[in-house]
N, C-alpha and C. Protein backbone atom coordinates (compact mmCIF):
# COMPACT_ATOMS: atom_id res chain seq x y z
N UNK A 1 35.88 -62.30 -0.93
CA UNK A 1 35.85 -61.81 0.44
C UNK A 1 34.55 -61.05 0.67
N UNK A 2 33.93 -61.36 1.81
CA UNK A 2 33.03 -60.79 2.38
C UNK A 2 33.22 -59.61 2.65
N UNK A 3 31.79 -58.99 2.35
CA UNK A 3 32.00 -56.95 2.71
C UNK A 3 31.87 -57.07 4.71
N UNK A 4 33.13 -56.64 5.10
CA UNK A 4 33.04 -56.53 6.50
C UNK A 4 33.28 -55.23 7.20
N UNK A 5 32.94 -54.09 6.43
CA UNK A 5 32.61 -52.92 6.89
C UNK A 5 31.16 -52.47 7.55
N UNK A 6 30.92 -51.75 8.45
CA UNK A 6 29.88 -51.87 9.03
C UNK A 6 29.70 -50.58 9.59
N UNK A 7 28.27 -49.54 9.68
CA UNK A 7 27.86 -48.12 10.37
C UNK A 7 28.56 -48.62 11.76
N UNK A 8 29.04 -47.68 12.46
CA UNK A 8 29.10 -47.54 14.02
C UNK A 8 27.43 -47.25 14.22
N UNK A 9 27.09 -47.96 15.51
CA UNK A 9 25.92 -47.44 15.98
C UNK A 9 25.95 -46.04 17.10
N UNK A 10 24.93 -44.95 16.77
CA UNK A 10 25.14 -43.66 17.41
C UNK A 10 25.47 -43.81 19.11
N UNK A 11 25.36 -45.09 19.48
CA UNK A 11 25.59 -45.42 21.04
C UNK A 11 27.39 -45.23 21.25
N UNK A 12 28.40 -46.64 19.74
CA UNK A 12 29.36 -46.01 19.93
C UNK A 12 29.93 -45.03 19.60
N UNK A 13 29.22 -43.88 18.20
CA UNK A 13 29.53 -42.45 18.44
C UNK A 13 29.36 -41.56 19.44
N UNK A 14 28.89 -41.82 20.29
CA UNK A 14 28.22 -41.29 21.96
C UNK A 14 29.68 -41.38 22.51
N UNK A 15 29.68 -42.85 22.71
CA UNK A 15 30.50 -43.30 23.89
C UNK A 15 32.18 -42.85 22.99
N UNK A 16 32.32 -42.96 22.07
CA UNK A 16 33.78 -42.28 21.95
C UNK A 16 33.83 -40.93 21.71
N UNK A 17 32.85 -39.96 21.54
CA UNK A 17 32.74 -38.66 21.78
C UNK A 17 33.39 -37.97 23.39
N UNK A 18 32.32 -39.10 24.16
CA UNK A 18 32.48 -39.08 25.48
C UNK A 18 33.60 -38.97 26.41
N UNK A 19 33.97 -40.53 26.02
CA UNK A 19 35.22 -40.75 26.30
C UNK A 19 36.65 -39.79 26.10
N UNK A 20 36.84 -39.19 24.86
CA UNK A 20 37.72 -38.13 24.06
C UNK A 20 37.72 -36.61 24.84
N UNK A 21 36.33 -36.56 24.79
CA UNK A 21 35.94 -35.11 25.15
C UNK A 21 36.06 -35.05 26.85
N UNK A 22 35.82 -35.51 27.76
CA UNK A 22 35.80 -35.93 29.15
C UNK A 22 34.45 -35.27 29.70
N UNK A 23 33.18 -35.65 29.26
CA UNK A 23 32.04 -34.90 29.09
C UNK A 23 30.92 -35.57 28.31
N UNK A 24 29.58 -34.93 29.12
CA UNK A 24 28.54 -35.51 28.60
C UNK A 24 28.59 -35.00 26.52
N UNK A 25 27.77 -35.90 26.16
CA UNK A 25 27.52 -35.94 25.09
C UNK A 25 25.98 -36.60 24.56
N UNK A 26 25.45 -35.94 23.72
CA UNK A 26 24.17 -36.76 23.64
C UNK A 26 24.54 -36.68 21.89
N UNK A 27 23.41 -37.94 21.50
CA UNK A 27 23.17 -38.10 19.62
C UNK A 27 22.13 -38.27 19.64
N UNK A 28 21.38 -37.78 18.62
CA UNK A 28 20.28 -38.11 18.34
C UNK A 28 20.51 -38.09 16.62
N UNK A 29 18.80 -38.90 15.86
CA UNK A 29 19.07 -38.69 14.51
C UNK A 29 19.35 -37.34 13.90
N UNK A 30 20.39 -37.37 12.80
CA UNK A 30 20.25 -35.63 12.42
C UNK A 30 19.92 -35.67 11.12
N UNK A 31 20.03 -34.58 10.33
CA UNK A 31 19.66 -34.17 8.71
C UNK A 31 20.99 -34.76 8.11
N UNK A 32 21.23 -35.36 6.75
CA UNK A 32 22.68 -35.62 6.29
C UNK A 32 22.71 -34.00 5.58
N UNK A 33 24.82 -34.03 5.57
CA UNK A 33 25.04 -32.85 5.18
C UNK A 33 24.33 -32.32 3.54
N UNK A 34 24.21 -31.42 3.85
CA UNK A 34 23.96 -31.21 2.19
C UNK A 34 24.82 -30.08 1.97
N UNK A 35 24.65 -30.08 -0.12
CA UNK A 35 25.54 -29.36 -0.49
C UNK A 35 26.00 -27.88 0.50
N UNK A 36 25.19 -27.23 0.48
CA UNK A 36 25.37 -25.86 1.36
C UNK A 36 25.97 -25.69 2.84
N UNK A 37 26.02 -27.38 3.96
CA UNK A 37 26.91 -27.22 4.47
C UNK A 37 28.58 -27.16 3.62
N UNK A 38 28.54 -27.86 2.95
CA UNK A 38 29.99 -28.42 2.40
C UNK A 38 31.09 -27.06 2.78
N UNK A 39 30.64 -25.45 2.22
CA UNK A 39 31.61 -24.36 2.43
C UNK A 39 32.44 -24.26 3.76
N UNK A 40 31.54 -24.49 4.67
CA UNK A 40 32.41 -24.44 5.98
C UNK A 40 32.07 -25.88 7.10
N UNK A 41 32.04 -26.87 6.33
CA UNK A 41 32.65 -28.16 7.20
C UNK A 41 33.69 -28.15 6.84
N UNK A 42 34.55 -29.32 8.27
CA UNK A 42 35.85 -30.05 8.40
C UNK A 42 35.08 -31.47 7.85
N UNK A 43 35.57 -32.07 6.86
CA UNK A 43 35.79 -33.32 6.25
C UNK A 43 36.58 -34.14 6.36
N UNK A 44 36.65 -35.26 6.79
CA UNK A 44 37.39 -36.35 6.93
C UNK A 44 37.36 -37.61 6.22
N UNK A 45 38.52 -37.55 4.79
CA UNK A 45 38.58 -38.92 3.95
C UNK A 45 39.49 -40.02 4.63
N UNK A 46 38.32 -40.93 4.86
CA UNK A 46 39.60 -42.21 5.26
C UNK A 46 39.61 -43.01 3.85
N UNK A 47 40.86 -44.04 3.89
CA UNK A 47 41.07 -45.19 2.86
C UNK A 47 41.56 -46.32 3.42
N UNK A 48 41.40 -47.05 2.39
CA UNK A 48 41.68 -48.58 3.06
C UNK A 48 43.75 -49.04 2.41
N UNK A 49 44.15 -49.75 2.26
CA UNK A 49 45.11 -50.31 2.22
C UNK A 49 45.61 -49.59 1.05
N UNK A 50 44.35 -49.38 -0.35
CA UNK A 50 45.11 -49.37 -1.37
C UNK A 50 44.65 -47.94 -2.24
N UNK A 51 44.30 -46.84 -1.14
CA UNK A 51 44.44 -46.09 -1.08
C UNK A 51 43.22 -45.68 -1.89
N UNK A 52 42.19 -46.39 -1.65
CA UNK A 52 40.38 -46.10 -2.12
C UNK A 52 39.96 -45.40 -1.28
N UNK A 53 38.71 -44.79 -1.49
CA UNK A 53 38.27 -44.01 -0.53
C UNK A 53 37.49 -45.02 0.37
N UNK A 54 37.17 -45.02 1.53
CA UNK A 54 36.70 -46.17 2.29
C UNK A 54 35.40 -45.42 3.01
N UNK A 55 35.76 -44.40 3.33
CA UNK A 55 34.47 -43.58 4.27
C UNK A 55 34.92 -41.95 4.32
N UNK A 56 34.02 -40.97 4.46
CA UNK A 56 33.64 -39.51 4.57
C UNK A 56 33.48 -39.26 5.77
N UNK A 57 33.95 -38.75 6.88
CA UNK A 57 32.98 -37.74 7.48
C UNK A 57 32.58 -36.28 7.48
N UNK A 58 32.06 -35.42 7.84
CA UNK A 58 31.88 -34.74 7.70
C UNK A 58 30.97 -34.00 8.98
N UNK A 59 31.63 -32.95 9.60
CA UNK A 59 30.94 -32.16 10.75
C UNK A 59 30.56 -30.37 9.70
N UNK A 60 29.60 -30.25 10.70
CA UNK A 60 29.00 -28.89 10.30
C UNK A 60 30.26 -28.02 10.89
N UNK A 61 30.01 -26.49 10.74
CA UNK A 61 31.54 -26.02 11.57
C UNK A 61 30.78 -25.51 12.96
N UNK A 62 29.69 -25.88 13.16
CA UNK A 62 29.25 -25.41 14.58
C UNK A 62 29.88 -27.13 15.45
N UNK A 63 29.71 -28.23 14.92
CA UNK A 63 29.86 -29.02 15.62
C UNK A 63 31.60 -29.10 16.06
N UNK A 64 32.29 -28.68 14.71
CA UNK A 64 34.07 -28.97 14.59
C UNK A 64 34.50 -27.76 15.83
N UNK A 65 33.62 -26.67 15.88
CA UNK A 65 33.80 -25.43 16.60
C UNK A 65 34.16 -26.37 18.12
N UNK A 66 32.94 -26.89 18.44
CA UNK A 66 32.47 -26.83 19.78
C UNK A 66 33.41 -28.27 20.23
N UNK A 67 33.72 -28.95 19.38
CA UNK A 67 34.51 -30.64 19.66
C UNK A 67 35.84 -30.04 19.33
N UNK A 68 36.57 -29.22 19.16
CA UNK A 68 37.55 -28.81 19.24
C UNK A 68 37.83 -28.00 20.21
N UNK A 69 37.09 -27.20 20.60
CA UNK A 69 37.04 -26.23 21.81
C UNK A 69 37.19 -27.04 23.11
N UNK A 70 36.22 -28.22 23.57
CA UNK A 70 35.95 -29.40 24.25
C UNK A 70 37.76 -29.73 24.34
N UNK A 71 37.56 -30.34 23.18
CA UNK A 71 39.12 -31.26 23.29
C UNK A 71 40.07 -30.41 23.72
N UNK A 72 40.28 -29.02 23.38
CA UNK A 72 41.36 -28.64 24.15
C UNK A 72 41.46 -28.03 25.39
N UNK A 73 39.93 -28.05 26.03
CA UNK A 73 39.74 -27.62 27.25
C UNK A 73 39.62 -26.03 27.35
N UNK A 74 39.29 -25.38 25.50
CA UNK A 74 39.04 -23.85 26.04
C UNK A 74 37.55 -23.65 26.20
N UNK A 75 37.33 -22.14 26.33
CA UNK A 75 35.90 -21.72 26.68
C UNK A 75 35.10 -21.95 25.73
N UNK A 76 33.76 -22.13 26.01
CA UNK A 76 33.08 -22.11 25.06
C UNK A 76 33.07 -20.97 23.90
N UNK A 77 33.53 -20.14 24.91
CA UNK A 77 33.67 -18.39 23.42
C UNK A 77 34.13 -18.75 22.59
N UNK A 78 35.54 -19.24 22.57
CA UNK A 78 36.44 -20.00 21.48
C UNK A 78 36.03 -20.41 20.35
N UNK A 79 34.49 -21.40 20.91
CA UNK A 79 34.14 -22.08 19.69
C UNK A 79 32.87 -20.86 19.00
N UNK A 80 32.28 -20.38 20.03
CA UNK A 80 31.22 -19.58 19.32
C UNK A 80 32.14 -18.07 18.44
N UNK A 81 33.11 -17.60 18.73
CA UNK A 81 33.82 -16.73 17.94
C UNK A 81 34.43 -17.49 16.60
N UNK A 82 34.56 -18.53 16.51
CA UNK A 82 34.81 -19.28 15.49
C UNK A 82 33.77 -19.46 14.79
N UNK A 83 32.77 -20.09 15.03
CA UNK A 83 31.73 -20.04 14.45
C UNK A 83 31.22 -18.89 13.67
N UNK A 84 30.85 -17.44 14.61
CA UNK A 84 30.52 -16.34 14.38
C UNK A 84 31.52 -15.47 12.93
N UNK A 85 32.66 -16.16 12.90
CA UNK A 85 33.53 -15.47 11.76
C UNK A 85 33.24 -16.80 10.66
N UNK A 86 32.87 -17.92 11.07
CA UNK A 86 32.97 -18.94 9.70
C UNK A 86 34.07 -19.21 9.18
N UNK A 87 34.97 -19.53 10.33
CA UNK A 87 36.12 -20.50 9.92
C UNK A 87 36.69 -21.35 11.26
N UNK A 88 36.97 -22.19 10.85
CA UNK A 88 37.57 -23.03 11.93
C UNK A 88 39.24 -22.24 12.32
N UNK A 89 39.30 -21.82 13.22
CA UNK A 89 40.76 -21.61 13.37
C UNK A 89 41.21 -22.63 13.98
N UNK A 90 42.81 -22.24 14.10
CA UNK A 90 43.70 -23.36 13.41
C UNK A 90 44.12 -23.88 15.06
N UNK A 91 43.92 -23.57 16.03
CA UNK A 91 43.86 -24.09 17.40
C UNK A 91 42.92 -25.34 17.49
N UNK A 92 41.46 -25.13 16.84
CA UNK A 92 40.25 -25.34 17.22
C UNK A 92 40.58 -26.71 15.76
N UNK A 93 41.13 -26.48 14.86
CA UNK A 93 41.26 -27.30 13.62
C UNK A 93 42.49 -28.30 14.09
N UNK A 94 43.58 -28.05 14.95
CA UNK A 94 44.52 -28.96 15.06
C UNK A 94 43.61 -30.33 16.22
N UNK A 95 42.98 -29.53 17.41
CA UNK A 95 42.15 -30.33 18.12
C UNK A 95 41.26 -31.41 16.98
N UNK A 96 40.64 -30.88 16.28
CA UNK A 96 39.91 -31.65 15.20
C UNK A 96 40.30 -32.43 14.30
N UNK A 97 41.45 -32.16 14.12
CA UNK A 97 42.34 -33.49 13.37
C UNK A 97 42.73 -34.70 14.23
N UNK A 98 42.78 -34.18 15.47
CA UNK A 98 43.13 -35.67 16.36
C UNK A 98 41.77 -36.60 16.76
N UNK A 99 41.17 -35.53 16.52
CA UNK A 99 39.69 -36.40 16.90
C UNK A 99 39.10 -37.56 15.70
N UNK A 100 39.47 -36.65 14.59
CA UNK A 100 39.38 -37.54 13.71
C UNK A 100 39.96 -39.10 13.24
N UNK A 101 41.45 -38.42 13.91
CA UNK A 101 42.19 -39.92 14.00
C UNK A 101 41.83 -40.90 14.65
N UNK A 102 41.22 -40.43 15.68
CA UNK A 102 40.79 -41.56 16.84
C UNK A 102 39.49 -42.03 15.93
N UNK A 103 38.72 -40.97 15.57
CA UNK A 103 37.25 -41.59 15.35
C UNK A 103 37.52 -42.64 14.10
N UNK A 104 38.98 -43.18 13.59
CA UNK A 104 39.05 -44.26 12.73
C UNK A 104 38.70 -45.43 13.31
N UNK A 105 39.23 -45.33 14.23
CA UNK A 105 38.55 -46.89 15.47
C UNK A 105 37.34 -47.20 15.00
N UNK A 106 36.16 -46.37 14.88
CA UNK A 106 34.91 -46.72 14.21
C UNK A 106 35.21 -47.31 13.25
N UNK A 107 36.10 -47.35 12.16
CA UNK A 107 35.77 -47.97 10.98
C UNK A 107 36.94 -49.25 11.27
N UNK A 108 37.32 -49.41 12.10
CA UNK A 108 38.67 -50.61 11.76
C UNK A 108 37.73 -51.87 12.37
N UNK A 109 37.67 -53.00 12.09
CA UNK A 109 37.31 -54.21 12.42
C UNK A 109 37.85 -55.20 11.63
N UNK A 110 37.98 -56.17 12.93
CA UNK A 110 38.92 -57.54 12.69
C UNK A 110 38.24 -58.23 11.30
N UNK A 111 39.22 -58.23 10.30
CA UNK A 111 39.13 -59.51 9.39
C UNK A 111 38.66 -58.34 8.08
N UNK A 112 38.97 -57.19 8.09
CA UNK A 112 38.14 -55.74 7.37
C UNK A 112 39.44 -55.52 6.85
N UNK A 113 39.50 -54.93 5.69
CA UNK A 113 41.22 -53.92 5.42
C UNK A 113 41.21 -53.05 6.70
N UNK A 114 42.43 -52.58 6.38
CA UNK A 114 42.70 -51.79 7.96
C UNK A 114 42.50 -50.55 7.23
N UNK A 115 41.82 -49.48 7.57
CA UNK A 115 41.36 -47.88 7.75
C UNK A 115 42.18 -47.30 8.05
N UNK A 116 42.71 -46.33 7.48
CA UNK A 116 43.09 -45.30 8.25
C UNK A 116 42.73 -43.44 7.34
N UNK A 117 43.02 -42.33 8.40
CA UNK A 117 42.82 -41.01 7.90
C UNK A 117 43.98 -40.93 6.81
N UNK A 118 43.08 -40.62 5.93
CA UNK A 118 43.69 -40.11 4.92
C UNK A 118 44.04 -38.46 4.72
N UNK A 119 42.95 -37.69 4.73
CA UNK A 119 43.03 -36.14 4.78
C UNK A 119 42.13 -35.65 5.40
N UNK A 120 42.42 -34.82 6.38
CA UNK A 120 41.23 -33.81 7.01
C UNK A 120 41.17 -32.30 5.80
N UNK A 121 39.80 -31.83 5.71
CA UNK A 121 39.49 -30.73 4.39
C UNK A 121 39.13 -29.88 5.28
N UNK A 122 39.33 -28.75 5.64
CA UNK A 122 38.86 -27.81 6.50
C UNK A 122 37.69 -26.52 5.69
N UNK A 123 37.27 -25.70 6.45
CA UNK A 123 36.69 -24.75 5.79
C UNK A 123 37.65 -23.90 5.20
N UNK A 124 37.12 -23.97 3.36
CA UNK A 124 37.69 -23.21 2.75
C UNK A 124 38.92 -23.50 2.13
N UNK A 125 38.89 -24.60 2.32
CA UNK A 125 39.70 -25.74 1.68
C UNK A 125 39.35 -26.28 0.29
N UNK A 126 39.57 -27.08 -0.87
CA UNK A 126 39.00 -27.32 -1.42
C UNK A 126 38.98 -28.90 -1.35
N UNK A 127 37.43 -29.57 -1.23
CA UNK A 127 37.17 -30.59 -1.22
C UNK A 127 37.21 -31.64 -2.42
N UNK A 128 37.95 -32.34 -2.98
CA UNK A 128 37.74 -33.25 -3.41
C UNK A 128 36.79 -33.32 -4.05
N UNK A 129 36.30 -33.95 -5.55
CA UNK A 129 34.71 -34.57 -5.85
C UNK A 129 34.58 -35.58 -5.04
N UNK A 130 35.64 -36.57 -5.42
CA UNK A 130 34.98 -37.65 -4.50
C UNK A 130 34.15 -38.17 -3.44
N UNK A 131 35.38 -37.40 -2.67
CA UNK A 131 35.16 -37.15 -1.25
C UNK A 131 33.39 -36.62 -1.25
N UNK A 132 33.48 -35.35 -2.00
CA UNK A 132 32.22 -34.50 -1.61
C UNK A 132 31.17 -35.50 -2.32
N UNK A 133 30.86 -36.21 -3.40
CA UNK A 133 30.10 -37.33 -3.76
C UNK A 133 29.79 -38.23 -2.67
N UNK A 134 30.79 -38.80 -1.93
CA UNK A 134 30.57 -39.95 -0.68
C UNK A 134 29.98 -39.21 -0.14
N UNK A 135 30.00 -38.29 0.39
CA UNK A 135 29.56 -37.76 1.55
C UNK A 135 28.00 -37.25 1.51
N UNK A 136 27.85 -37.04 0.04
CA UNK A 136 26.45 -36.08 -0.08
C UNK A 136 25.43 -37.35 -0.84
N UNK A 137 25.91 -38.93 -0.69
CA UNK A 137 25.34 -39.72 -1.92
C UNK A 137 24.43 -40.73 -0.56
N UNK A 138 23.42 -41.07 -0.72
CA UNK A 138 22.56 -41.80 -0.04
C UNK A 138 23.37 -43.25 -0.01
N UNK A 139 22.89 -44.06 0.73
CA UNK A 139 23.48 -45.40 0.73
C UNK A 139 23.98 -45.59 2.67
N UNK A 140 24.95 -46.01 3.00
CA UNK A 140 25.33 -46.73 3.59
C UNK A 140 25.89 -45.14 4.51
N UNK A 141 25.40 -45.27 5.17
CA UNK A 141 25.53 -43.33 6.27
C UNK A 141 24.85 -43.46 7.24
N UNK A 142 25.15 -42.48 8.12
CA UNK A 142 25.46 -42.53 9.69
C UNK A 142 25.19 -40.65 10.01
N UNK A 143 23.98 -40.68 9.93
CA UNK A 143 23.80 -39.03 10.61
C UNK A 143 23.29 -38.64 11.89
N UNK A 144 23.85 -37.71 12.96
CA UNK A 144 23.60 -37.65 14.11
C UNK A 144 23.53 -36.00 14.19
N UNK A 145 22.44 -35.74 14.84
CA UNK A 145 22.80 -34.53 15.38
C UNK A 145 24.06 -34.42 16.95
N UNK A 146 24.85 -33.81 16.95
CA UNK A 146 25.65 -34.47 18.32
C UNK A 146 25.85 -33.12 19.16
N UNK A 147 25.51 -33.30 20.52
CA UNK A 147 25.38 -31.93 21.47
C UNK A 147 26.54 -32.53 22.22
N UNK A 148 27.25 -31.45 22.53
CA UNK A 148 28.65 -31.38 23.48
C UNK A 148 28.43 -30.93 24.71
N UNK A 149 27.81 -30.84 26.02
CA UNK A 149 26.92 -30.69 27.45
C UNK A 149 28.14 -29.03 26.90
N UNK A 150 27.67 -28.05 27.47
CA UNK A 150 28.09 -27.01 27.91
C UNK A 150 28.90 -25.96 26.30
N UNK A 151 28.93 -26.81 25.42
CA UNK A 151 29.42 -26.25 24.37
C UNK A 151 28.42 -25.98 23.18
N UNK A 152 27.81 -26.92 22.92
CA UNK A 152 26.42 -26.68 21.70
C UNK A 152 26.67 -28.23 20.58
N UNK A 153 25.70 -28.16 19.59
CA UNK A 153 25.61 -29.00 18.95
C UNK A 153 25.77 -28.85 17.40
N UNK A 154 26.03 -29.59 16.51
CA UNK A 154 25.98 -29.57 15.23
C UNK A 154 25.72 -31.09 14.80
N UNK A 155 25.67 -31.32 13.31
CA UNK A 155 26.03 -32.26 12.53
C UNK A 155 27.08 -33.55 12.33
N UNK A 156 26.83 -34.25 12.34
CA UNK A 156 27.59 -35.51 12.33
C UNK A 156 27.35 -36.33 11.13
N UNK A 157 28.20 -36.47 9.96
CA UNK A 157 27.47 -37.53 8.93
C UNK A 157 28.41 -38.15 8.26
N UNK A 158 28.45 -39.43 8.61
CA UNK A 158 29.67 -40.53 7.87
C UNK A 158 28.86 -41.33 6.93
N UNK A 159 29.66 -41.50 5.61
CA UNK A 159 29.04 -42.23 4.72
C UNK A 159 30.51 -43.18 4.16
N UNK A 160 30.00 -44.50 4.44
CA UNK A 160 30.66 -45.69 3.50
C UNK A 160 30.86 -45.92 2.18
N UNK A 161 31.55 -45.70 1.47
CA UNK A 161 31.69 -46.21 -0.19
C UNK A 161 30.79 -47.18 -0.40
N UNK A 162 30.67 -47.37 -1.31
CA UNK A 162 29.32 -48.36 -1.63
C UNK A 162 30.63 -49.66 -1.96
């Protein structure tokens, strides 16, 4: 069988940001995470059928702050007091787990194993090697800086299993 996994292009990380959030959104290229974000990102392991790791994501906690704040329609304070203490609270973290679910759509395509979320890792959580290997290992990745219109911006970086 043919490898039929494939990057989303940052147009459809745009447009389902967009769509989710009810709000402008811009991407541009960003830095991939490195070790020193890892303490306070939200991580997202998906797997495929047989319970491999299939893909990483991984947001900075300024970005999980501000796309959680978005999604549930609070103030921007919300996310910058979250930020400002360095933890995702758990309002701002439940919003961020649904986002994540949706953002599996990126990885599902016809004739592909089917994807799905496996575990969201929050700040202060403990991450996985694995997980934290996919995520921090060059190869097959997807980094965006991503701005939320009225909320702020962070990090965006999905990486594919090889």
């Amino acid at each position: 069988m043919s490898d039929t996994s494939v990057i989303p292009g940052s147009h459809t990380v745009r447009n389902l940001f967009e769509d989710l959030l009810g709000r402008d959104v811009s991407v541009g290229p960003g830095d991939p995470m490195a070790q020193a974000d890892l303490a306070t990102a939200t991580v997202a392991i998906y797997t495929d059928s047989q319970q491999k790791i299939y893909g990483v994501l991984g947001m900075d906690l300024t970005l999980a702050a501000n796309v959680g704040a978005a999604l549930g329609l609070l103030p921007a304070g919300a996310a910058e007091d979250s930020i400002d203490e360095k933890k995702l609270f758990p309002n701002l973290a439940e919003n961020v787990f649904e986002l994540c679910n949706v953002l599996t759509s990126l990885l599902n395509r016809e004739g592909a194993p089917h994807v799905k979320l496996y575990q969201v890792v929050y700040p202060g959580m403990d991450l996985p090697a694995d997980a934290r290997a996919h995520l921090l290992a060059l190869g097959r990745r997807l980094d965006l800086m991503v701005e939320v219109a009225r909320y702020g911006k962070g990090k965006f970086s999905l990486s594919l299993a090889p």
